[in-house]
C-alpha atoms as a PDB file:
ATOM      1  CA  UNK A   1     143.686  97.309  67.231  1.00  0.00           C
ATOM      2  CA  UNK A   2     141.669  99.775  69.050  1.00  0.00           C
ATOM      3  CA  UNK A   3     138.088 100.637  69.899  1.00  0.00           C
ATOM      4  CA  UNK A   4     135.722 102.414  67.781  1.00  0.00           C
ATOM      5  CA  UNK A   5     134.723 105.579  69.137  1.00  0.00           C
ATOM      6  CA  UNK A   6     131.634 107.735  68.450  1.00  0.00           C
ATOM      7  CA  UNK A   7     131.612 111.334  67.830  1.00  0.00           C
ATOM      8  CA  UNK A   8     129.016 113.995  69.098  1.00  0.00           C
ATOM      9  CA  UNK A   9     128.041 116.000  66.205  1.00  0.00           C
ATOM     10  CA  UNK A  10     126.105 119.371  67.213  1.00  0.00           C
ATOM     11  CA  UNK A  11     124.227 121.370  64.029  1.00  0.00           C
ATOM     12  CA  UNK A  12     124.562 124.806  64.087  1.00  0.00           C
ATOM     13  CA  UNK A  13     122.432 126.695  61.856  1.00  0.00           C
ATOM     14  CA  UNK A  14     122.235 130.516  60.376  1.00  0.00           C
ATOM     15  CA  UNK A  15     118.721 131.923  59.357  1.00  0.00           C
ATOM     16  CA  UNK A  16     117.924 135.245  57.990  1.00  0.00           C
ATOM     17  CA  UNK A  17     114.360 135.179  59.775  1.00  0.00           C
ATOM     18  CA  UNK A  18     115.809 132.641  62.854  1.00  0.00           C
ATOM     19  CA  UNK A  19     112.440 133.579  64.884  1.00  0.00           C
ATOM     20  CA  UNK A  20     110.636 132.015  61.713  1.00  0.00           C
ATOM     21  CA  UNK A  21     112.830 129.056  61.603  1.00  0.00           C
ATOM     22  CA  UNK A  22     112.309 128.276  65.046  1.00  0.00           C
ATOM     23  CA  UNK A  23     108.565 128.600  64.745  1.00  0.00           C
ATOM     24  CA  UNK A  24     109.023 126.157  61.762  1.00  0.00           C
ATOM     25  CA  UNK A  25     111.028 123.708  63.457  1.00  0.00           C
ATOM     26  CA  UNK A  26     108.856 123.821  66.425  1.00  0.00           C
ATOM     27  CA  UNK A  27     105.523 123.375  64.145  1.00  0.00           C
ATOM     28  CA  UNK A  28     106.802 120.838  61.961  1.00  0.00           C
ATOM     29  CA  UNK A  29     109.206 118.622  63.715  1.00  0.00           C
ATOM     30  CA  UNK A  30     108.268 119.104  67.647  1.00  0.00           C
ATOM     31  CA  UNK A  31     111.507 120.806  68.252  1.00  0.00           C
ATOM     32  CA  UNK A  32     111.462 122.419  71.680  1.00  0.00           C
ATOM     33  CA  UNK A  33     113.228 126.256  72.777  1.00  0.00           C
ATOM     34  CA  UNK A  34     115.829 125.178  75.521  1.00  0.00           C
ATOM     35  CA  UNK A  35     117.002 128.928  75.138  1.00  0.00           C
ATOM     36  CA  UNK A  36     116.774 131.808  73.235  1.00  0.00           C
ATOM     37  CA  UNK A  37     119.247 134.991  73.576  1.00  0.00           C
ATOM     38  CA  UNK A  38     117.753 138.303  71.555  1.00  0.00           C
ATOM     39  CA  UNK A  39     120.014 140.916  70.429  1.00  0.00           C
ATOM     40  CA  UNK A  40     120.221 143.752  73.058  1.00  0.00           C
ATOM     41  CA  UNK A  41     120.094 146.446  70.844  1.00  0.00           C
ATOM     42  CA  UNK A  42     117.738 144.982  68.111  1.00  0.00           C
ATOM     43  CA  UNK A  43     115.114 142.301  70.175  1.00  0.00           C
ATOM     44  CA  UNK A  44     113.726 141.229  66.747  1.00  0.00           C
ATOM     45  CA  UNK A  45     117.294 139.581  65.950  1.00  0.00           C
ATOM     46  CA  UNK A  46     118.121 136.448  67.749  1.00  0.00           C
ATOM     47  CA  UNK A  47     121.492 136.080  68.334  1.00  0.00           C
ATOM     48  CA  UNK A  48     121.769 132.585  69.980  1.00  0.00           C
ATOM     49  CA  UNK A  49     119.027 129.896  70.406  1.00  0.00           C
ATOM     50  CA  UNK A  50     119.089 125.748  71.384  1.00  0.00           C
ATOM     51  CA  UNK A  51     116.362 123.557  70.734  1.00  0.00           C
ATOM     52  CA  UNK A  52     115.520 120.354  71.806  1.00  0.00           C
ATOM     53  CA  UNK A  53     114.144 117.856  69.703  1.00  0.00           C
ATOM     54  CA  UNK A  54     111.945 115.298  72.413  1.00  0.00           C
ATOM     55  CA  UNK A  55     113.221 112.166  70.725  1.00  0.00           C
ATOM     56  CA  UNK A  56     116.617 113.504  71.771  1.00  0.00           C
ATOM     57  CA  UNK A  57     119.590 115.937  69.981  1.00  0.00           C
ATOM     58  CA  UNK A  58     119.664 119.161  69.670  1.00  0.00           C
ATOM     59  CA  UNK A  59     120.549 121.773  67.573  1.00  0.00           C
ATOM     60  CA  UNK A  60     121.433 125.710  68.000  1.00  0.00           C
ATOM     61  CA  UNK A  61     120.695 128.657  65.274  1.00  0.00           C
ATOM     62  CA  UNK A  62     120.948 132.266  65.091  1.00  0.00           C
ATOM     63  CA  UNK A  63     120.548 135.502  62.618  1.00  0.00           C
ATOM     64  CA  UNK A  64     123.555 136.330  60.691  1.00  0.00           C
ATOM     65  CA  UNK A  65     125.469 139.294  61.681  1.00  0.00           C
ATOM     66  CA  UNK A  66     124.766 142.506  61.262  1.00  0.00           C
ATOM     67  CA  UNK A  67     125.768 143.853  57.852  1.00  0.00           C
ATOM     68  CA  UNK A  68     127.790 146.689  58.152  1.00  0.00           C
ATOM     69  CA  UNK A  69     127.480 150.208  56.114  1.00  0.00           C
END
């Protein structure tokens, strides 16, 4: 018989506002910026972020991609 094993689970999450959501997450659950990557060519867009929660995990979110014409 073997051993149980756990498995490290690691939320990703899409926003359409994702500078909003981390202000939300930050405000309401204590969530902390471990990194945030903007969008070279568009700094309001955030392409890749972690956060931290204090009480331990993390989590990682970013705007969708551009919609093309």
């Amino acid at each position: 018989m073997s051993n149980p094993t756990t498995a490290n689970i690691w939320p990703t999450f899409r926003y359409r506002d994702a500078s909003a959501a981390i202000a939300f997450l930050e405000a309401a659950f204590g969530f902390e910026v471990a990194a945030k990557y903007e969008n070279s060519d568009d700094p309001q867009r955030i392409d890749h972020a972690e956060l931290r929660w204090p009480g331990g995990g993390a989590g990682s979110c970013s705007d969708p991609p551009a919609t093309r014409a």
